[in-house]
N, C-alpha and C. Protein backbone atom coordinates (compact mmCIF):
# COMPACT_ATOMS: atom_id res chain seq x y z
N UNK A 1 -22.83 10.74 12.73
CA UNK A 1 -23.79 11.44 11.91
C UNK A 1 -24.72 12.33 12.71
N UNK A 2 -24.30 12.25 14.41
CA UNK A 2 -25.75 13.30 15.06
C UNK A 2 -24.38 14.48 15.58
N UNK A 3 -24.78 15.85 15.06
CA UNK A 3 -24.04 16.77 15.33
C UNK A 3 -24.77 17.56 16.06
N UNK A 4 -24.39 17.87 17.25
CA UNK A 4 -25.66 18.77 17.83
C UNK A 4 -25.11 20.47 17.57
N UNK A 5 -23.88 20.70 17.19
CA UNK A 5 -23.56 22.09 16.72
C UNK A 5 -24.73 22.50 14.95
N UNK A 6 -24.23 21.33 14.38
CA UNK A 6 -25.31 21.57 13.11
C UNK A 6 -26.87 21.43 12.91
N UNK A 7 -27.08 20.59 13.73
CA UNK A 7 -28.51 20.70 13.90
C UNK A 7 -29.27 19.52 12.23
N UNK A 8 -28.07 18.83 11.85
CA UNK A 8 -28.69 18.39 10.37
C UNK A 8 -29.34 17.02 10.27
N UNK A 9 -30.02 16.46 9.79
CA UNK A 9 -30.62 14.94 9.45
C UNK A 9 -29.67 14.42 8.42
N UNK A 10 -28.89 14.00 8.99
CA UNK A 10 -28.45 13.29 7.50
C UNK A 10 -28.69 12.15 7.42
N UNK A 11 -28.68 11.25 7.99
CA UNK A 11 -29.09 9.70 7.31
C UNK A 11 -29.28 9.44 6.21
N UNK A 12 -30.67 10.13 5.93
CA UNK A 12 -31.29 10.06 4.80
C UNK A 12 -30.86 10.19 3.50
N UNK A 13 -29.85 11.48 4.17
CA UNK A 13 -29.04 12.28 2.93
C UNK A 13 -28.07 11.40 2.32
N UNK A 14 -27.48 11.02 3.75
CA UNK A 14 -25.91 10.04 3.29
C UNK A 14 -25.90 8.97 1.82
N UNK A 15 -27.73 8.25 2.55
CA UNK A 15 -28.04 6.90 2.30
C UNK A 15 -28.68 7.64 0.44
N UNK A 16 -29.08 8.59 0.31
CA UNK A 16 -29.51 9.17 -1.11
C UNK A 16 -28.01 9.39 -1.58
N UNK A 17 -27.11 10.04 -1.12
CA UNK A 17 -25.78 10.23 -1.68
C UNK A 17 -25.33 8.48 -2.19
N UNK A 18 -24.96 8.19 -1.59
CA UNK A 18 -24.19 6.73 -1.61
C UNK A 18 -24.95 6.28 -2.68
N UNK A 19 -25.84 5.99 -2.80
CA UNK A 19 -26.93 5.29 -3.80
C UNK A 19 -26.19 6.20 -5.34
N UNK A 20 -26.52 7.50 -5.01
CA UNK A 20 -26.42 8.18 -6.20
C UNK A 20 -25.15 8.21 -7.05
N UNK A 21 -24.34 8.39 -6.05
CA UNK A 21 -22.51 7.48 -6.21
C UNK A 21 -22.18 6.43 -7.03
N UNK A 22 -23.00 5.15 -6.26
CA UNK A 22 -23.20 4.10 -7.27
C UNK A 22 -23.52 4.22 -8.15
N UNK A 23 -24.62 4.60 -8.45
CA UNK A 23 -24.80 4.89 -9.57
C UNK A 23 -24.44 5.38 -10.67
N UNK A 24 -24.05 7.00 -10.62
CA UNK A 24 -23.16 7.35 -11.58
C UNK A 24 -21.69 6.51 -11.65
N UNK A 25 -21.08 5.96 -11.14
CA UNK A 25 -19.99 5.17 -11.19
C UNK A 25 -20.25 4.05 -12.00
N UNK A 26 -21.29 3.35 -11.79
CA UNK A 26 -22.03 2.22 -12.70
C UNK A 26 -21.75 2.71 -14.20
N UNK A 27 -22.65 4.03 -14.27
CA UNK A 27 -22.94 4.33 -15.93
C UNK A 27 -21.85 5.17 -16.54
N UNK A 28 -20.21 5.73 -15.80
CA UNK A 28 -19.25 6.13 -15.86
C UNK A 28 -18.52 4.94 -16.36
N UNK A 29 -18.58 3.79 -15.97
CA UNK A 29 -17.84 2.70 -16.19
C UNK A 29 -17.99 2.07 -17.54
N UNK A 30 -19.77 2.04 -17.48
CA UNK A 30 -19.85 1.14 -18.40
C UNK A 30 -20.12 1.91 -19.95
N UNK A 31 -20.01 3.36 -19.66
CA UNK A 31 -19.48 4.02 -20.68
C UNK A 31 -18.03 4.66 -21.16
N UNK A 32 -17.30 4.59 -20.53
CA UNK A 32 -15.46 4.42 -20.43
C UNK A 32 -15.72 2.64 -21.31
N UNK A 33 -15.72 1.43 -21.02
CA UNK A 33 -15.81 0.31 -21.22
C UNK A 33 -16.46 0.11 -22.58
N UNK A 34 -17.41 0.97 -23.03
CA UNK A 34 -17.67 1.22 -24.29
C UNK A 34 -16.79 1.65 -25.10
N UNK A 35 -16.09 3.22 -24.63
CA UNK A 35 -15.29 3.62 -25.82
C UNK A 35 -13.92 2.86 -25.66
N UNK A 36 -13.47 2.32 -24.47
CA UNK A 36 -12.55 1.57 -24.85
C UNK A 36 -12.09 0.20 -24.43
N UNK A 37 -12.98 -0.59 -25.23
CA UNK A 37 -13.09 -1.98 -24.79
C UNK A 37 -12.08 -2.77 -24.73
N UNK A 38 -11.21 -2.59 -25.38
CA UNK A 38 -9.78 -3.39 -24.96
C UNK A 38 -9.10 -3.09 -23.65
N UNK A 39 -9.24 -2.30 -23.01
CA UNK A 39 -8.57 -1.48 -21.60
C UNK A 39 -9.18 -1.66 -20.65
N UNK A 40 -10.88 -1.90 -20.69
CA UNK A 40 -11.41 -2.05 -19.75
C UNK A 40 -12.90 -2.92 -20.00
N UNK A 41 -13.27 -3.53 -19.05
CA UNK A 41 -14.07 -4.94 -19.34
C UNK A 41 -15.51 -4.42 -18.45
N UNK A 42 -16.53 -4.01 -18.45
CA UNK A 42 -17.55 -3.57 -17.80
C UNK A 42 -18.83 -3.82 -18.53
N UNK A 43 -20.18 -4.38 -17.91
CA UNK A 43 -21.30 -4.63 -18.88
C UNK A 43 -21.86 -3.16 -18.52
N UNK A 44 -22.74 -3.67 -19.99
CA UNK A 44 -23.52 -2.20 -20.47
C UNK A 44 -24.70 -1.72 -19.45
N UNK A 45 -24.92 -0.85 -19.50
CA UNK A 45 -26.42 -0.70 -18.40
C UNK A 45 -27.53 -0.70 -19.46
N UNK A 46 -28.78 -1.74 -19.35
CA UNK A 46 -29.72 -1.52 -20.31
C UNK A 46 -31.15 -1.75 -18.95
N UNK A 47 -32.03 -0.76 -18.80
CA UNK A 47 -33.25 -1.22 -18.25
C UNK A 47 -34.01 -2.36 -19.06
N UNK A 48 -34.32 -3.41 -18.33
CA UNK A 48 -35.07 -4.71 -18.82
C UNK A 48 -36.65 -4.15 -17.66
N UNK A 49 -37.30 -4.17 -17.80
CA UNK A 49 -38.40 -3.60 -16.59
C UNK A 49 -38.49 -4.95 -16.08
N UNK A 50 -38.36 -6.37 -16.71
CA UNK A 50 -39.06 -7.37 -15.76
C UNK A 50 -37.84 -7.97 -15.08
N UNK A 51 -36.80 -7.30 -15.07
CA UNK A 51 -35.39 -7.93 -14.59
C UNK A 51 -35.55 -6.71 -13.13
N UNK A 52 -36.07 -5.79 -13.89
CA UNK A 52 -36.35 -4.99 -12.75
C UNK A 52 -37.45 -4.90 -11.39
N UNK A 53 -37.93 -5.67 -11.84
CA UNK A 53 -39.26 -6.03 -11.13
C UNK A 53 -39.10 -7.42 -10.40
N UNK A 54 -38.10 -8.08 -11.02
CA UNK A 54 -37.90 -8.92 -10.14
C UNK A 54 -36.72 -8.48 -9.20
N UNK A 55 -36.01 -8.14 -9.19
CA UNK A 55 -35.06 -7.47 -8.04
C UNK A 55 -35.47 -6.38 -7.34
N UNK A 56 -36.56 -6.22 -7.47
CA UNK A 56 -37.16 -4.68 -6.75
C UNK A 56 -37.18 -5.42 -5.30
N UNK A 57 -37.37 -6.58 -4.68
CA UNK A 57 -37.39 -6.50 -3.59
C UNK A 57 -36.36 -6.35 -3.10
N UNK A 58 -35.47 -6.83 -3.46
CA UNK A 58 -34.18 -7.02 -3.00
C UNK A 58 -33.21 -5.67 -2.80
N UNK A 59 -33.99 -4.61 -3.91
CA UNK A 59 -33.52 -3.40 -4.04
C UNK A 59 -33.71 -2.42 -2.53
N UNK A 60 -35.00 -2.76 -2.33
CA UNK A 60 -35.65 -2.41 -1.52
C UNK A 60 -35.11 -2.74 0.32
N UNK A 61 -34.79 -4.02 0.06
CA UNK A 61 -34.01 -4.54 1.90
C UNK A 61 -32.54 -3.69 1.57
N UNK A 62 -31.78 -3.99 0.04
CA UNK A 62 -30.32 -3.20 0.26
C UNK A 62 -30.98 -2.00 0.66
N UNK A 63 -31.39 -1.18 0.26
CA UNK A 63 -31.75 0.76 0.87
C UNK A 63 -31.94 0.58 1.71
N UNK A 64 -32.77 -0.50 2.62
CA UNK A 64 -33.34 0.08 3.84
C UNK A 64 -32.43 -0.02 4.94
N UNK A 65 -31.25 -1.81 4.40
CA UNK A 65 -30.44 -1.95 5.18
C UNK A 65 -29.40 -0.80 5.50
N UNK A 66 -29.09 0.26 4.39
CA UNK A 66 -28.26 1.03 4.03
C UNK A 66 -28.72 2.49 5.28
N UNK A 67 -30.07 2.46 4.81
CA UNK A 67 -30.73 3.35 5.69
C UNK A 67 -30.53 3.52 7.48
N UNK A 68 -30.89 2.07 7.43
CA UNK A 68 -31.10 1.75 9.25
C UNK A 68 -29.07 2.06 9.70
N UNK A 69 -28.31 1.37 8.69
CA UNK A 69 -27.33 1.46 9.23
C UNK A 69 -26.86 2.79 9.42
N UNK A 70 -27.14 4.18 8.55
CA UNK A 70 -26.49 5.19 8.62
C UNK A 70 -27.42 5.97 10.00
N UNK A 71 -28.69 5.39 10.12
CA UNK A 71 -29.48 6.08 11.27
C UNK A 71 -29.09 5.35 12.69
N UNK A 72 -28.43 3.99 13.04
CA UNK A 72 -27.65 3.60 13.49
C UNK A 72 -26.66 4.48 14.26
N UNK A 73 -25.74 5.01 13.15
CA UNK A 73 -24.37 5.52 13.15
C UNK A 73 -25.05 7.18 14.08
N UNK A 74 -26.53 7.49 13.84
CA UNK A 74 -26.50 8.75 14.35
C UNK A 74 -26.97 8.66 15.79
N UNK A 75 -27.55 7.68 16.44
CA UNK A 75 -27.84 7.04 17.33
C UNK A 75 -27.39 6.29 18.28
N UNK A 76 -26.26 5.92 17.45
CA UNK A 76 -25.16 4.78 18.56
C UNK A 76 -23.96 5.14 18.57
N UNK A 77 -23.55 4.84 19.50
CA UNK A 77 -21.77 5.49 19.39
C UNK A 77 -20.76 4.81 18.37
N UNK A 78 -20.07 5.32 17.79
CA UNK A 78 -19.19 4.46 16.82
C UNK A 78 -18.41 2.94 17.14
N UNK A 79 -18.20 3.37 18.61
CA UNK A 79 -17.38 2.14 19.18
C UNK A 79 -18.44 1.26 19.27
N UNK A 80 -19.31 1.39 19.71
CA UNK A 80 -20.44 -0.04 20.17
C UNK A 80 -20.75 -0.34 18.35
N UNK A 81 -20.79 0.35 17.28
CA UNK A 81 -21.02 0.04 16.38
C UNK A 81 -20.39 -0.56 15.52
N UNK A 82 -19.14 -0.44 15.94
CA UNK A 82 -17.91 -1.46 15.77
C UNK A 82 -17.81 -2.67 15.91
N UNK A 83 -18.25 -2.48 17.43
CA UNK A 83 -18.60 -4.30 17.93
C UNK A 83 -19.39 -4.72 17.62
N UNK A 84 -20.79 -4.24 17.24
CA UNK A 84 -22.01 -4.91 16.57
C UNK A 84 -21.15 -5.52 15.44
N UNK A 85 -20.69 -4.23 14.44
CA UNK A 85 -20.68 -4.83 13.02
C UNK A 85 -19.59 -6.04 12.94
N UNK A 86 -18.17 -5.79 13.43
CA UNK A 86 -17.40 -6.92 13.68
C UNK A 86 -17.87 -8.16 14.30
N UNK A 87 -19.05 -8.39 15.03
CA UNK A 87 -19.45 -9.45 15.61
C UNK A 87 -20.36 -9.95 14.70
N UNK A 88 -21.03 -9.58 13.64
CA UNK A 88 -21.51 -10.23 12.45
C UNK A 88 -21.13 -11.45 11.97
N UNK A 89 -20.11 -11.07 11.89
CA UNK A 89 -19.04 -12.76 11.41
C UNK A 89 -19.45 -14.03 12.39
N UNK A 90 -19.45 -13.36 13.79
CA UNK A 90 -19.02 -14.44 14.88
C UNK A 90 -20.97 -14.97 14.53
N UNK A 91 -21.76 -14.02 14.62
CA UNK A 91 -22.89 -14.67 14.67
C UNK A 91 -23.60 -15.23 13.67
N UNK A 92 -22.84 -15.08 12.69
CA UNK A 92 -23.35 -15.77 11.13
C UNK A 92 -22.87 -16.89 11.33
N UNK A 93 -21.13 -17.52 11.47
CA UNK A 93 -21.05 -18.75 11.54
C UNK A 93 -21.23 -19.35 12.82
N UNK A 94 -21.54 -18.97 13.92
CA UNK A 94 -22.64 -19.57 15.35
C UNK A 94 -23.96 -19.86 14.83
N UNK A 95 -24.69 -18.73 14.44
CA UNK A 95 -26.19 -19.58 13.66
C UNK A 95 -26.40 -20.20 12.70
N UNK A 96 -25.01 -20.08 11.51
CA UNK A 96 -25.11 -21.32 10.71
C UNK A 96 -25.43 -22.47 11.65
N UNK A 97 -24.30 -22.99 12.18
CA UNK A 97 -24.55 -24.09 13.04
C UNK A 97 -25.70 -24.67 13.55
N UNK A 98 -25.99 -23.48 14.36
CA UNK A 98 -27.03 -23.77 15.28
C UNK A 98 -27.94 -24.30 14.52
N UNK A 99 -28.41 -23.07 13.41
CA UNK A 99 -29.83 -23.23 12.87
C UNK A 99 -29.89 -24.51 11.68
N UNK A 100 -28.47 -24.25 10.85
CA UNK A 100 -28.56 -24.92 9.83
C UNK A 100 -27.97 -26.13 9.40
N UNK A 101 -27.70 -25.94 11.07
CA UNK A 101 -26.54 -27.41 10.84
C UNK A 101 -25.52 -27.30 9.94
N UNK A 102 -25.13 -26.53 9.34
CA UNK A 102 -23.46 -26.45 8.40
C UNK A 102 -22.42 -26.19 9.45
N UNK A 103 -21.62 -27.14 9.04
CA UNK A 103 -20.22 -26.84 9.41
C UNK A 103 -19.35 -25.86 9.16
N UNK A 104 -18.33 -25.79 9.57
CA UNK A 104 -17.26 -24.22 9.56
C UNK A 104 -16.17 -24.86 9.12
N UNK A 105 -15.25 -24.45 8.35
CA UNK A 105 -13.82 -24.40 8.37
C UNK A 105 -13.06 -24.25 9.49
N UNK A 106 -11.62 -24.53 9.46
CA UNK A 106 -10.89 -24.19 10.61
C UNK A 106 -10.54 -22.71 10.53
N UNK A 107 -10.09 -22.49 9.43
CA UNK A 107 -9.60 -20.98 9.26
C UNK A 107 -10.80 -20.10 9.33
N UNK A 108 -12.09 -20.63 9.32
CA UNK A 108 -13.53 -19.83 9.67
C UNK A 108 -13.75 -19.28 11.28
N UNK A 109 -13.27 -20.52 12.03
CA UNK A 109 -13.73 -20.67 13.16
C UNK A 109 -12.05 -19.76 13.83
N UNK A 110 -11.05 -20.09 13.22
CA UNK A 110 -9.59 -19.00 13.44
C UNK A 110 -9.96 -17.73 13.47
N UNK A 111 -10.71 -17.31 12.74
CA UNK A 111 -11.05 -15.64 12.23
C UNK A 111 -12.09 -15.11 13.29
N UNK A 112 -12.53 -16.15 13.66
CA UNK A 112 -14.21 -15.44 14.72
C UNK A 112 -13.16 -15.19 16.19
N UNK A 113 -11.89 -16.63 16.08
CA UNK A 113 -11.15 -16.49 17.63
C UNK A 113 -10.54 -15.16 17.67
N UNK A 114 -9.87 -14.69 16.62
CA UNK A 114 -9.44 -13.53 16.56
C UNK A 114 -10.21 -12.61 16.75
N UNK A 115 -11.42 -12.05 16.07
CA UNK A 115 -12.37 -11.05 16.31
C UNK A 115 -12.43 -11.12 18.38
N UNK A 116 -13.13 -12.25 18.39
CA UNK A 116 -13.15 -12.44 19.68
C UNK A 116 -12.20 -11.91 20.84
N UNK A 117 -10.68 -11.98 20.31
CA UNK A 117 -9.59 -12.18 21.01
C UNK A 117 -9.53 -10.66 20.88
N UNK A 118 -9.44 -10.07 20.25
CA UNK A 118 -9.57 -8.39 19.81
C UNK A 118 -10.22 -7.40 20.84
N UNK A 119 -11.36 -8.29 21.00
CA UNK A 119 -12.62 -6.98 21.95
C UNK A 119 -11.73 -7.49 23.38
């Protein structure tokens, strides 16, 4: 996302696109799903404000997470960003452990050997 021939910011842009994507896809769906409900199965979009107000935080960490990651991508090289994001796995079920004391599956702990075995 950092082009030094274009000179552009996109992050911001990407992370407003993507959002906006969803979105119309949301209210594309669940109006297709209206006119033809036997063919296709989708709930309706209705604003509730206090359904909204309670997920506003949550609204708020998805964008930002969405954000940091595309400003990430303009900042870091793709390959190291690879290994960050693929190593997610390995460090979610390592700090389960650690922190939370839960156990892993075998085929959990198979999938991290592989990631592992990969880099």
């Amino acid at each position: 996302l950092d082009s030094p021939s274009l000179q552009l910011d996109t992050p911001i842009f990407v992370t407003f696109y993507q959002c906006l994507v969803t979105t119309l896809l949301c209210k594309s769906l669940s109006t297709l799903a209206a006119f033809c409900p036997g063919a296709m199965d989708f709930p309706t979009l209705r604003l509730d404000l206090r359904v909204a107000r309670s997920v506003l935080p949550l609204s708020v960490v998805f964008i930002g997470m969405i954000t940091f990651n595309n400003l990430c991508l303009k900042y870091v090289g793709v390959a190291f960003y690879n290994v960050g994001r693929s190593l997610t796995t390995v460090f979610n079920v390592l700090l389960s452990y650690l922190l939370l004391k839960q156990t892993t599956s075998f085929y959990a702990l198979l999938t991290c050997g592989i990631i592992i075995g990969g880099f």
